[in-house]
N, C-alpha and C. Protein backbone atom coordinates (compact mmCIF):
# COMPACT_ATOMS: atom_id res chain seq x y z
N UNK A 1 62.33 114.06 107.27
CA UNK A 1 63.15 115.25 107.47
C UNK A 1 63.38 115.96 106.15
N UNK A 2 63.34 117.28 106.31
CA UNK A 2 63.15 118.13 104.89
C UNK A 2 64.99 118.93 105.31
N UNK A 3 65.49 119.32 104.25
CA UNK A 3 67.06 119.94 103.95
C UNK A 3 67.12 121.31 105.06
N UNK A 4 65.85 122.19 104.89
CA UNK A 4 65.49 122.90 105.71
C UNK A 4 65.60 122.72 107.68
N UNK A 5 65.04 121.35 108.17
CA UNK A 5 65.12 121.81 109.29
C UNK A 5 66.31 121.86 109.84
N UNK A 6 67.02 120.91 109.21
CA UNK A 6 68.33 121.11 110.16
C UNK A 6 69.62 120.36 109.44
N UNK A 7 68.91 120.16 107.95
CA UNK A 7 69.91 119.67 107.40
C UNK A 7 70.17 118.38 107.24
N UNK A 8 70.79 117.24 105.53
CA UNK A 8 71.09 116.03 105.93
C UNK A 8 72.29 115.18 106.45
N UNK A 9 72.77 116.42 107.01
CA UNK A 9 74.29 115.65 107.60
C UNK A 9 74.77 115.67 108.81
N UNK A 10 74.98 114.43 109.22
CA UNK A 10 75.33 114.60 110.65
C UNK A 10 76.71 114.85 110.96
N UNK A 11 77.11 116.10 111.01
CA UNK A 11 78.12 116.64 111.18
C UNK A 11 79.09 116.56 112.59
N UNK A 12 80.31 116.38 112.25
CA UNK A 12 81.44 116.57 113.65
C UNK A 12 82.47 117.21 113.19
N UNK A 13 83.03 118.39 113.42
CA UNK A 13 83.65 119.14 112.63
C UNK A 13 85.22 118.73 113.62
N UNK A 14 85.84 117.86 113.43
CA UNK A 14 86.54 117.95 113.92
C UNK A 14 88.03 118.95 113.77
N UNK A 15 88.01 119.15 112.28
CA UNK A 15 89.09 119.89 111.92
C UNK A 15 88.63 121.49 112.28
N UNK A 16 87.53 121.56 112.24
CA UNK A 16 87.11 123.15 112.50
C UNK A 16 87.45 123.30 114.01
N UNK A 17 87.87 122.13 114.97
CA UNK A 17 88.68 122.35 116.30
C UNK A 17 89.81 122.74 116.58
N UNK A 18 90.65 122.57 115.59
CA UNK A 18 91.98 122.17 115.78
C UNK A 18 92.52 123.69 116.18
N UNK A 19 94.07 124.38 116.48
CA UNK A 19 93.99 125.61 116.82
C UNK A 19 93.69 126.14 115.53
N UNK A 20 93.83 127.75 115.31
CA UNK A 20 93.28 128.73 114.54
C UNK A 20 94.01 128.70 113.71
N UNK A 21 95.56 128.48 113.49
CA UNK A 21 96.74 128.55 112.45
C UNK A 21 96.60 127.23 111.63
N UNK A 22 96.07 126.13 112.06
CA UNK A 22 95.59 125.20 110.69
C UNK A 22 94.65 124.97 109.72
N UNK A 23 93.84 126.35 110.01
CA UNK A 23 92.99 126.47 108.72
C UNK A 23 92.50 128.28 108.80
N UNK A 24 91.77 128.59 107.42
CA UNK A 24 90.97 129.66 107.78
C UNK A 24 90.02 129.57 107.35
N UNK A 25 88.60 129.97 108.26
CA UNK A 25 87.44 130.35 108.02
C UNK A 25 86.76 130.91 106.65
N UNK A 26 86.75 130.05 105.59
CA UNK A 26 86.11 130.62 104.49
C UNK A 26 84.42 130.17 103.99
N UNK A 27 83.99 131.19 102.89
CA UNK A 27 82.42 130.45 102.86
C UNK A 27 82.40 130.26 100.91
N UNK A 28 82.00 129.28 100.79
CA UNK A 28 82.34 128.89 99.03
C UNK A 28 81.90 129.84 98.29
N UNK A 29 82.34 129.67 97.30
CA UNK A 29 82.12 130.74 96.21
C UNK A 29 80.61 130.22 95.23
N UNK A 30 79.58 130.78 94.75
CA UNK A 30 78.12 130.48 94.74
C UNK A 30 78.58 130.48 93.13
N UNK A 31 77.79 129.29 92.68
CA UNK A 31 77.77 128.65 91.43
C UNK A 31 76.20 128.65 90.58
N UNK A 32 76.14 128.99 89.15
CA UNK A 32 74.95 129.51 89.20
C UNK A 32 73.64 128.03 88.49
N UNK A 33 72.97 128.21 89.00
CA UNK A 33 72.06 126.97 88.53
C UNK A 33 72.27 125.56 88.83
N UNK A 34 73.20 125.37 90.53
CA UNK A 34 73.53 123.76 90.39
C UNK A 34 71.88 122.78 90.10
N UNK A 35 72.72 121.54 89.71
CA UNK A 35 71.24 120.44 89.47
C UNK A 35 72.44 119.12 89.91
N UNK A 36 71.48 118.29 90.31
CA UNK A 36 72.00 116.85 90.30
C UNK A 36 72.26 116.30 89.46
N UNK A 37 73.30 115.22 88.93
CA UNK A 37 73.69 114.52 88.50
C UNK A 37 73.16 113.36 88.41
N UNK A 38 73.77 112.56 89.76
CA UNK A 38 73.80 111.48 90.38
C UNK A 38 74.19 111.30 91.76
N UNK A 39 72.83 110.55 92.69
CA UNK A 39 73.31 110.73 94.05
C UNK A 39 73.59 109.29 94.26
N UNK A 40 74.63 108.97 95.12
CA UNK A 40 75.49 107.93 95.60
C UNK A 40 74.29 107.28 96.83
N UNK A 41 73.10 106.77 96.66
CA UNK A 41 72.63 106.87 97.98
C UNK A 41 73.05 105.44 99.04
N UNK A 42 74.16 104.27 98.02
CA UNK A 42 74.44 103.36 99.19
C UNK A 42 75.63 104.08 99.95
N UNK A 43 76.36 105.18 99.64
CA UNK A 43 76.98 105.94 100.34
C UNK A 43 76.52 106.92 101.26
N UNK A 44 75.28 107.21 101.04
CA UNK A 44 74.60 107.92 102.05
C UNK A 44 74.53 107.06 102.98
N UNK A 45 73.63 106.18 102.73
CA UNK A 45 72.80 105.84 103.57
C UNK A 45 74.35 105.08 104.38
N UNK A 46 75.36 104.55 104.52
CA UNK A 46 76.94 104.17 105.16
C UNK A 46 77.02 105.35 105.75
N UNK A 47 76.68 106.30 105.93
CA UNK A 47 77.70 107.81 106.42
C UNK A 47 75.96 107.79 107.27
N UNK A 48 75.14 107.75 107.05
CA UNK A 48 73.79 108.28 107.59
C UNK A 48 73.15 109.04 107.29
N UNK A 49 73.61 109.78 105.99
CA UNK A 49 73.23 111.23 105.38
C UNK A 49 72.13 110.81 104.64
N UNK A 50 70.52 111.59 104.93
CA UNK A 50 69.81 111.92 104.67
C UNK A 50 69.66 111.89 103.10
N UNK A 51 69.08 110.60 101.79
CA UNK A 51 69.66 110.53 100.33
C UNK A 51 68.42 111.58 100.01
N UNK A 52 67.58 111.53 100.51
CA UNK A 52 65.96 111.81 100.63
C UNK A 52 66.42 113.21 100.12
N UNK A 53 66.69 113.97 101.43
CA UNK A 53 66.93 115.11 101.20
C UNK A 53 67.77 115.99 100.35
N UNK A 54 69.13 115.04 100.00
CA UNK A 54 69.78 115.47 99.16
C UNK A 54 68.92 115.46 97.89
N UNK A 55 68.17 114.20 97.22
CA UNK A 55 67.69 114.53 95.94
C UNK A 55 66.65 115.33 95.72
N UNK A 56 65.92 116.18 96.82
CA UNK A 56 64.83 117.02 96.67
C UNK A 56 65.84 118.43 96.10
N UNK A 57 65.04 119.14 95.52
CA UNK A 57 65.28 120.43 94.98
C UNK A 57 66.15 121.14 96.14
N UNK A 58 66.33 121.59 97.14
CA UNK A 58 67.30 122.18 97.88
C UNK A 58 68.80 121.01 98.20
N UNK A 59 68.83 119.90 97.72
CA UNK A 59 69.45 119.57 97.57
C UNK A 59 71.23 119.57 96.76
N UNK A 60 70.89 119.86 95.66
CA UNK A 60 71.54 120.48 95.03
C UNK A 60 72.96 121.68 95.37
N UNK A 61 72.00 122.92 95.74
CA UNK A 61 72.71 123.77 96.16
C UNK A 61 73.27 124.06 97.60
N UNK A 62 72.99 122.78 98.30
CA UNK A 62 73.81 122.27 99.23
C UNK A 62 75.12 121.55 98.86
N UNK A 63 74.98 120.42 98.20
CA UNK A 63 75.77 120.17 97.41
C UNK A 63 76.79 120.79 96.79
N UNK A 64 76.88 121.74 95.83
CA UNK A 64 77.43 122.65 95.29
C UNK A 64 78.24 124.16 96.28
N UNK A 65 77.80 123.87 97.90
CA UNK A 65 78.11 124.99 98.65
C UNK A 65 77.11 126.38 98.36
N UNK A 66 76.42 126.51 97.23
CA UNK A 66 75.51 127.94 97.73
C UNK A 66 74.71 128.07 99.02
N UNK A 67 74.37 127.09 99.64
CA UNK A 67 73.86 126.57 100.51
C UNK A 67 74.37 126.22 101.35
N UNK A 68 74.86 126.81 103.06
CA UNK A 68 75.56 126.22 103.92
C UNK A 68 74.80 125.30 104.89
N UNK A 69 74.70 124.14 104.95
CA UNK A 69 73.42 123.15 105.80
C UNK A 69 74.16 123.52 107.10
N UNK A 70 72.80 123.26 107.86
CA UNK A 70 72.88 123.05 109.54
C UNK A 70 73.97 122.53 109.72
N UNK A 71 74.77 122.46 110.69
CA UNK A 71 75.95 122.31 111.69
C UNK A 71 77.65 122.18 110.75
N UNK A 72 77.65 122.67 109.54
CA UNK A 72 78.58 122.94 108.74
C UNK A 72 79.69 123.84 109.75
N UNK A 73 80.91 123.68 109.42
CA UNK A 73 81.40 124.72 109.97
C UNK A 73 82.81 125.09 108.46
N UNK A 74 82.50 125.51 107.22
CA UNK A 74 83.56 125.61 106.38
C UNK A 74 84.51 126.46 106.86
N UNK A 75 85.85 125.35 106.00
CA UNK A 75 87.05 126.18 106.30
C UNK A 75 87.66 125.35 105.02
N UNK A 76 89.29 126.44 105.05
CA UNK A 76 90.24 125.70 104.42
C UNK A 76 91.14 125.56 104.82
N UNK A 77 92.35 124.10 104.57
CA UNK A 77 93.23 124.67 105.39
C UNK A 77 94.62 124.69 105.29
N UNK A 78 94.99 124.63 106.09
CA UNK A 78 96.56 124.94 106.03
C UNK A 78 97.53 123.81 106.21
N UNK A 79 98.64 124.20 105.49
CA UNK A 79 99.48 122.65 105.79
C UNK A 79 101.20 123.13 104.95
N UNK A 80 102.03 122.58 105.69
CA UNK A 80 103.12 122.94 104.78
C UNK A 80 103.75 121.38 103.86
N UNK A 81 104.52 122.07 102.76
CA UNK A 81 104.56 120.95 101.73
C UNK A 81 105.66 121.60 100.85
N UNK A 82 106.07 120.39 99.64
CA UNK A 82 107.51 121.09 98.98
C UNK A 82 106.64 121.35 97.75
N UNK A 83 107.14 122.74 97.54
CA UNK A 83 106.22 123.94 97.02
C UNK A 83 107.63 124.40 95.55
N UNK A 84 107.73 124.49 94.10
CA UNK A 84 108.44 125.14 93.47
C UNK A 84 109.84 124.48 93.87
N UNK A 85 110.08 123.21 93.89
CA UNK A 85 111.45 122.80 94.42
C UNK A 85 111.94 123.35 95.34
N UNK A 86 111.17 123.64 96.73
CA UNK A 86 111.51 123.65 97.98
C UNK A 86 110.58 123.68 98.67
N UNK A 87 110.76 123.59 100.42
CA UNK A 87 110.08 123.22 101.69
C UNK A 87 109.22 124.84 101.80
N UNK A 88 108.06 124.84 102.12
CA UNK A 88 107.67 126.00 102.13
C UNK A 88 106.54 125.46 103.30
N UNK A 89 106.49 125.78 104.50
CA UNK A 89 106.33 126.07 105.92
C UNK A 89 104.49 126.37 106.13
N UNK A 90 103.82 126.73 104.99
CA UNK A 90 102.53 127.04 105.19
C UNK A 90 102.48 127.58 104.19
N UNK A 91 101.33 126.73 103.35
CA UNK A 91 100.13 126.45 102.14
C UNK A 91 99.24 126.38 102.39
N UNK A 92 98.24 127.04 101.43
CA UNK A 92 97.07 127.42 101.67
C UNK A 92 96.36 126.05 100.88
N UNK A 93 94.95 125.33 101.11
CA UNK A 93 94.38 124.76 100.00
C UNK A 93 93.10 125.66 99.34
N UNK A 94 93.74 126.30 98.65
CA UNK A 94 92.90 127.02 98.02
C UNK A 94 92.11 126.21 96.44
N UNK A 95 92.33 124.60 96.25
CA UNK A 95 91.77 124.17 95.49
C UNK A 95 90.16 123.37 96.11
N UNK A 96 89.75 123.87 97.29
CA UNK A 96 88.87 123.02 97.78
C UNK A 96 88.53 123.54 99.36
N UNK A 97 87.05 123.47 100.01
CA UNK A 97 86.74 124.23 100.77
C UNK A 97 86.15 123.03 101.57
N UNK A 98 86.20 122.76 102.96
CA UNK A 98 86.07 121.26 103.44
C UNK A 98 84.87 122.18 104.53
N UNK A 99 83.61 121.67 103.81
CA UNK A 99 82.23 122.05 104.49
C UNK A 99 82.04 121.42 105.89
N UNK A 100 81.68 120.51 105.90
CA UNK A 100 81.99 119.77 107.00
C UNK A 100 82.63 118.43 107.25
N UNK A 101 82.92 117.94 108.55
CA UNK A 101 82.98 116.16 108.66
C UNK A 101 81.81 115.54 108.87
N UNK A 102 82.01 114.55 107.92
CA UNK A 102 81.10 113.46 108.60
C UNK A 102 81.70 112.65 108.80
N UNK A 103 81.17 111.86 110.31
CA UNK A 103 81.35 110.48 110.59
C UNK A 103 80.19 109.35 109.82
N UNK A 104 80.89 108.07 110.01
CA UNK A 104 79.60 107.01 109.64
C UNK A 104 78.99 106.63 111.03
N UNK A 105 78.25 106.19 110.50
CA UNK A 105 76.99 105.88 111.43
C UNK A 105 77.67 104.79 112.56
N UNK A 106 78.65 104.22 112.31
CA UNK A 106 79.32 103.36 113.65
C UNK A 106 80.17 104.25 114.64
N UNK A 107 80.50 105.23 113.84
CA UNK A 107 81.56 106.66 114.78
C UNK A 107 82.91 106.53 114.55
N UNK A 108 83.28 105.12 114.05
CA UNK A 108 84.33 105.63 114.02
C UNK A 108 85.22 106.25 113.01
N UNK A 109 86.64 106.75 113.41
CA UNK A 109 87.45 107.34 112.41
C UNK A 109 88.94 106.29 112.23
N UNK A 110 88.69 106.10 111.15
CA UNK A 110 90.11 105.14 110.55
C UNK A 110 90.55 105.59 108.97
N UNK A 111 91.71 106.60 109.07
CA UNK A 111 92.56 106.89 108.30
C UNK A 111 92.73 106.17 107.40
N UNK A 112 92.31 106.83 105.71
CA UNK A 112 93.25 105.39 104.73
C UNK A 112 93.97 106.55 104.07
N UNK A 113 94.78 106.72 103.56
CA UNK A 113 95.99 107.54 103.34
C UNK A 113 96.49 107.00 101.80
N UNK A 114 96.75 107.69 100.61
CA UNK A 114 97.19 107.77 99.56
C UNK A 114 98.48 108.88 99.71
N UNK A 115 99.69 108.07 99.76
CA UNK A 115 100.90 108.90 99.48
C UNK A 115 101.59 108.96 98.02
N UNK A 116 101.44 110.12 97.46
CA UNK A 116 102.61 110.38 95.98
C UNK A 116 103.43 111.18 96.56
N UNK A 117 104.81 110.61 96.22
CA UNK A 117 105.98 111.72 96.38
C UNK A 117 106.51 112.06 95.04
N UNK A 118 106.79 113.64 95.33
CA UNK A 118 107.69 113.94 94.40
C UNK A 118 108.93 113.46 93.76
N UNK A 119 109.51 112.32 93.37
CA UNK A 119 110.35 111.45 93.01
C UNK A 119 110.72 111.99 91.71
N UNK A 120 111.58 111.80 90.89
CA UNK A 120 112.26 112.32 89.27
C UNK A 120 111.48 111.08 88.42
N UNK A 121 110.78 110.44 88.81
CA UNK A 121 109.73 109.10 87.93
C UNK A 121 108.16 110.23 87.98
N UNK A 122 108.10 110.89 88.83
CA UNK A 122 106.83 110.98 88.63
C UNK A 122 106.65 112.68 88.67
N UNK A 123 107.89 113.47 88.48
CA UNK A 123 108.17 114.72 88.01
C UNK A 123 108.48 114.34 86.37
N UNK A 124 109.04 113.49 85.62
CA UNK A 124 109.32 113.18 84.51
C UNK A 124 107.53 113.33 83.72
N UNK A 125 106.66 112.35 84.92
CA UNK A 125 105.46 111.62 84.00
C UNK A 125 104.22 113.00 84.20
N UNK A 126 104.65 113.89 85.06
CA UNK A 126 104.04 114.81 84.65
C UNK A 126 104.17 115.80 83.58
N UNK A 127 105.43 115.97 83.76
CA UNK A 127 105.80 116.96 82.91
C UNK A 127 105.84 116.91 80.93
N UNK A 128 105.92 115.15 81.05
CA UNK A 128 105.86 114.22 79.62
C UNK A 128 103.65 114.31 79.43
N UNK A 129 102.79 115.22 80.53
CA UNK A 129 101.87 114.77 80.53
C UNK A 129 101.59 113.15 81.02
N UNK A 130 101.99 112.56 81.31
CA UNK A 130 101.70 111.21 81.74
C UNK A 130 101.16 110.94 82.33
N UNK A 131 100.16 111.57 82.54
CA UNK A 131 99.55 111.58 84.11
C UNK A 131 98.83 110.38 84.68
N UNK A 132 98.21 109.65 83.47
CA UNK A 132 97.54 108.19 83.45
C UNK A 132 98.15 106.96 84.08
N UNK A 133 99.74 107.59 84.08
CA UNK A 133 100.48 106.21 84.47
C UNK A 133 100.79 106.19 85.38
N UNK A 134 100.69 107.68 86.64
CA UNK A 134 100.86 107.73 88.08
C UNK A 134 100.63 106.68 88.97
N UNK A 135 99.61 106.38 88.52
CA UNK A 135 98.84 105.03 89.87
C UNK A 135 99.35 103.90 89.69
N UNK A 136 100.24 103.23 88.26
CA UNK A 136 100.75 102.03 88.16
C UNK A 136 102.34 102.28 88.48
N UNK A 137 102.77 103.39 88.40
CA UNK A 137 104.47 104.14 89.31
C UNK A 137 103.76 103.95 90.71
N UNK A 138 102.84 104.52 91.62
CA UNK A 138 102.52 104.22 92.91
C UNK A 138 102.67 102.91 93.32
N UNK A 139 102.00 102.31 92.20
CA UNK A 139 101.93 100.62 93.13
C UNK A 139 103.41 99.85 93.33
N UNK A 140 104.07 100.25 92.04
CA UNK A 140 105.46 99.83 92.26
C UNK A 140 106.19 100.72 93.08
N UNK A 141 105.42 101.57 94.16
CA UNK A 141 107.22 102.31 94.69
C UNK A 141 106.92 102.31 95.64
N UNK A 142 106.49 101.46 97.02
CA UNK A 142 106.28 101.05 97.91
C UNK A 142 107.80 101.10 99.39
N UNK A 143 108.62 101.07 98.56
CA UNK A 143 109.92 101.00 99.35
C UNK A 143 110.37 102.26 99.55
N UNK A 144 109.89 103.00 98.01
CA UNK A 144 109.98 104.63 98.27
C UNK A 144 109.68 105.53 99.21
N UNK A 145 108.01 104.65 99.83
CA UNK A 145 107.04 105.36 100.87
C UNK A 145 105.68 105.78 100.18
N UNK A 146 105.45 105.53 98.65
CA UNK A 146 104.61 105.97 98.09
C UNK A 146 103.58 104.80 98.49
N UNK A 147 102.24 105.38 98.32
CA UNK A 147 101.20 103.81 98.51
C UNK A 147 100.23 104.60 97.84
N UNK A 148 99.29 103.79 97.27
CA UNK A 148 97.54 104.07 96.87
C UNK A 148 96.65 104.13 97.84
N UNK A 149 95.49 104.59 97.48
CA UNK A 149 94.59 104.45 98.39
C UNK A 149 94.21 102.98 98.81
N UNK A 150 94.40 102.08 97.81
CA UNK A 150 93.90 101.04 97.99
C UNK A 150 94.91 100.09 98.77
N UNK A 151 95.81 100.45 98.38
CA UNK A 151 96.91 100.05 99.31
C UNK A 151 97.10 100.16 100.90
N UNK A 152 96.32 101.21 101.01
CA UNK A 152 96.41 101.63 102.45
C UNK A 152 95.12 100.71 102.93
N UNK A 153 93.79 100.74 102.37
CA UNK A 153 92.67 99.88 102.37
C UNK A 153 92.84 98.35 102.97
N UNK A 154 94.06 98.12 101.98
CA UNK A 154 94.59 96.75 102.19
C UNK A 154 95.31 96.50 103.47
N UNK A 155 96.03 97.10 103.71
CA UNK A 155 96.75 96.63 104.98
C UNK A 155 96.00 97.10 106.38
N UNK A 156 94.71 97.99 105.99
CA UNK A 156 94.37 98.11 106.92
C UNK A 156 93.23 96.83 107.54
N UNK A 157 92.45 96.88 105.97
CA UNK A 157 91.77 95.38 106.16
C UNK A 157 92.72 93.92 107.15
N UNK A 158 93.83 93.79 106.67
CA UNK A 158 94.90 93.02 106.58
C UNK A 158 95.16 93.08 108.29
N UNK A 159 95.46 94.24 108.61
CA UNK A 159 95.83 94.10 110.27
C UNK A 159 94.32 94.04 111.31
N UNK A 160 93.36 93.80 110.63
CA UNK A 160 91.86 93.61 111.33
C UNK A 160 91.41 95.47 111.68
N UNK A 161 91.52 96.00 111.07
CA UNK A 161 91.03 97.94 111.55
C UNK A 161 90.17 97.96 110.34
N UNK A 162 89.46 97.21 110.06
CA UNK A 162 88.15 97.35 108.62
C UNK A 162 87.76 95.80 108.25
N UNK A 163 86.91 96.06 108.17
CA UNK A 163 85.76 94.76 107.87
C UNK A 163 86.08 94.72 106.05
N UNK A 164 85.98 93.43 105.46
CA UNK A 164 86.67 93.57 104.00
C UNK A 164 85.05 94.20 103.31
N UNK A 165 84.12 94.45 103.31
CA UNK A 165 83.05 94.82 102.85
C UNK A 165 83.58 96.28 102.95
N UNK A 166 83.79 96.66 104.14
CA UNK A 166 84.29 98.43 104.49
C UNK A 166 85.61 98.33 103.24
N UNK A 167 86.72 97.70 103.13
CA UNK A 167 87.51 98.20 102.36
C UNK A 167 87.10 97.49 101.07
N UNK A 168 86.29 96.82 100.43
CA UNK A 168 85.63 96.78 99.05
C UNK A 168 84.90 98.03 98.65
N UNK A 169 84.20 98.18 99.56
CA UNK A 169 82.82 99.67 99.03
C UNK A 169 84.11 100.91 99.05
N UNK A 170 84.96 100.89 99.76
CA UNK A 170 85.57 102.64 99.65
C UNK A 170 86.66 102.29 98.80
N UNK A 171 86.89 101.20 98.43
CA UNK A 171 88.43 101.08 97.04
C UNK A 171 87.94 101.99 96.03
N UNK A 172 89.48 102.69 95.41
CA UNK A 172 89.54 102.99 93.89
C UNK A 172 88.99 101.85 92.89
N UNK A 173 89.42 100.73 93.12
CA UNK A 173 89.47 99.31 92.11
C UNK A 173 88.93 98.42 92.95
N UNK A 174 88.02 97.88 93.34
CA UNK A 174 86.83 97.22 93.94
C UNK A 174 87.21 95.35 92.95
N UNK A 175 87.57 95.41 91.73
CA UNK A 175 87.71 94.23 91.17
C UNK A 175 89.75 93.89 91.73
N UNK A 176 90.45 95.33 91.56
CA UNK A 176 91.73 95.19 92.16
C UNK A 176 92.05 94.54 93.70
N UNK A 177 91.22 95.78 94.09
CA UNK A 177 91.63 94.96 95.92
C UNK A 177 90.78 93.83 95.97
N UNK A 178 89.94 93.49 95.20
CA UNK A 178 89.10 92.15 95.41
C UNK A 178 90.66 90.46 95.64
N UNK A 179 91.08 91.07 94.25
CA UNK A 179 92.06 90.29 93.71
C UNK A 179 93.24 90.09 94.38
N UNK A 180 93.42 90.72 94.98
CA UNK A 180 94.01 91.36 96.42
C UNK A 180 94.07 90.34 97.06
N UNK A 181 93.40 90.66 97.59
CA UNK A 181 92.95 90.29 99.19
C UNK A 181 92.59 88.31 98.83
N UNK A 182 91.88 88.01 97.53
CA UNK A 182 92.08 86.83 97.46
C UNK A 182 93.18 86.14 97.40
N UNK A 183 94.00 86.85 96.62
CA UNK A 183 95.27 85.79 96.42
C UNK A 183 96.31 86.06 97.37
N UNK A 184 96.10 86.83 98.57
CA UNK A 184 96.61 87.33 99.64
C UNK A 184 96.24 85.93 100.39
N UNK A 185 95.04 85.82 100.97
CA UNK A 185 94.27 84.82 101.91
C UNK A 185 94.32 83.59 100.98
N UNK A 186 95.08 83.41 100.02
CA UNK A 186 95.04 81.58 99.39
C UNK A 186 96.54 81.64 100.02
N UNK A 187 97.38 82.46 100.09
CA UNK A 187 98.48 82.09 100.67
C UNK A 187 99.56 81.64 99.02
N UNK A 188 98.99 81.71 98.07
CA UNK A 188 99.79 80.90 97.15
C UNK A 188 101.18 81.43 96.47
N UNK A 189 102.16 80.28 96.19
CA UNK A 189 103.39 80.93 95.78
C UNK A 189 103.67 80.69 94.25
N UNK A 190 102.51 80.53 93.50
CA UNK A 190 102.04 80.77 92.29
C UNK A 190 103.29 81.75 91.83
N UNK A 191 103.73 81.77 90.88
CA UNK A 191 104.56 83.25 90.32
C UNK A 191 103.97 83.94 89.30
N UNK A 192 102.89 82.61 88.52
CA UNK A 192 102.16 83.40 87.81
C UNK A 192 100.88 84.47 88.49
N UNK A 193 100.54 83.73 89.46
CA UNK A 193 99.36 84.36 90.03
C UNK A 193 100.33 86.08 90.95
N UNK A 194 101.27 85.80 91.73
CA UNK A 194 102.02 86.81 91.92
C UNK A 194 102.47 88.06 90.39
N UNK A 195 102.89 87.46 89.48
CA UNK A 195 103.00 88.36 88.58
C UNK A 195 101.99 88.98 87.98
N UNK A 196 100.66 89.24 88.16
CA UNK A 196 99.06 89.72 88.68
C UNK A 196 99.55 90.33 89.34
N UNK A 197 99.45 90.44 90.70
CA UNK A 197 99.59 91.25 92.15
C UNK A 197 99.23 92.53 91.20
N UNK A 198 97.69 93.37 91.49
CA UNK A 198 98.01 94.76 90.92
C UNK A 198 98.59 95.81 92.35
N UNK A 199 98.90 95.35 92.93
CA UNK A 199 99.47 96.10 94.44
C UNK A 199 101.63 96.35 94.02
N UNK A 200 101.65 95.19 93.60
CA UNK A 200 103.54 94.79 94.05
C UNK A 200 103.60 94.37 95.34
N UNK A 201 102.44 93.84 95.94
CA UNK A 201 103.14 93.88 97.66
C UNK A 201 103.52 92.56 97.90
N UNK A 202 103.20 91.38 97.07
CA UNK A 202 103.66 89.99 97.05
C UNK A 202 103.14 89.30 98.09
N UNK A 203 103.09 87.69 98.07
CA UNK A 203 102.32 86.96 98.41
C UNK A 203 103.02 86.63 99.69
C-alpha cells in the first residue's frame, strides 16, 4: 500500500461525531520542507498504521498536516477549564489540531488520563520556572486528585483493563512503572523498598 491510495491510517473519528459545539472544523496550517526524523515503527505497527508508508517521501507531509490522508476528519476542540483565575465555560485548543483517531488493531478504547491541577504548589513551580519538578509534585498529590500518566497506567493494569506489556510500551517511565508494578505484586512491607515507590501509592 502506497500513502496515496487511501492512506496509512486506519481511522475512526470518533470525536469528529460528537455534536457541533465540541469542536470546530479546522485544516492545519502548512509547514515548509517537513522531513523525518524518526519513525516509531513498534508503535505503528500496535495501532496498525502503515510504518512503510509513513517513511516513504509522502510521508512526511502527512505527518506534519500539509497533507490531509484518507479518512482524516481534522478538528479542534472545545472544552471549558479555569482560564486567568477563573471558570471560563468554553476554550478553544488552539495549541494543537487532532487529525484523526486511531484505534489499535484489537479496537479497543481504554482511557489513561494524566490529571494536573491548578494547586498554589504547582502555580508557585511555574511561576519560580520549575517546571522540571511538576511530575515529582504529581506523584505526591494523589489525595489532591492529581495523578500521572503512569499512574493511571497502573491502576488500570492493576484492576485487569490492560495487559502489563500494554501498560509497559505506553508508560512515560517504562523502568518506573516496571518498578511499580514489581514491588506492587511482591506484596512487600519493606519500608526501604516502599521509600522507592516512584508513584507514593504504597505497598
Amino acid at each position: 500500500m502506497t500513502v496515496t491510495e487511501r492512506g496509512p491510517f486506519p481511522f475512526d473519528n470518533s470525536y469528529a461525531r460528537l455534536p457541533a459545539h465540541f469542536y470546530a472544523r479546522v485544516a492545519p496550517t502548512k509547514v515548509r520542507e517537513p522531513r523525518l526524523v524518526k519513525l516509531n515503527r513498534p508503535l505503528a505497527e500496535l495501532l496498525g498504521i502503515d510504518a512503510e508508508a509513513l517513511a516513504s517521501p509522502a510521508g512526511a507531509p502527512i505527518l506534519a498536516g500539509n497533507v490531509i490522508p484518507a479518512g482524516a476528519d481534522p478538528i479542534a476542540l472545545a472544552y471549558a477549564g479555569h482560564q486567568f483565575g477563573g471558570f471560563v465555560p468554553q476554550l478553544g485548543d488552539g495549541r494543537a489540531i487532532l487529525l484523526g483517531e486511531v484505534v489499535g488493531k484489537d479496537g479497543r478504547r481504554i482511557p489513561a488520563a494524566e490529571v494536573l491541577l491548578n494547586t498554589p504548589l504547582i502555580r508557585d513551580m511555574i511561576r519560580r520556572g520549575q517546571t522540571h519538578e511538576i511530575k515529582e509534585a504529581m506523584d505526591r498529590s494523589l489525595q489532591e486528585g492529581m495523578q500521572t500518566f503512569d499512574q493511571s497506567l497502573y491502576r488500570l493494569y492493576k484492576d485487569g483493563r490492560v495487559s502489563l506489556e500494554e501498560a509497559i510500551n505506553k508508560s512515560d517511565s517504562r523502568d518506573g512503572l516496571s518498578l511499580k508494578i514489581r514491588l506492587a505484586e511482591g506484596g512487600t512491607d519493606n519500608q526501604e523498598l516502599a521509600g522507592n515507590d516512584p508513584y507514593g501509592m504504597g505497598f
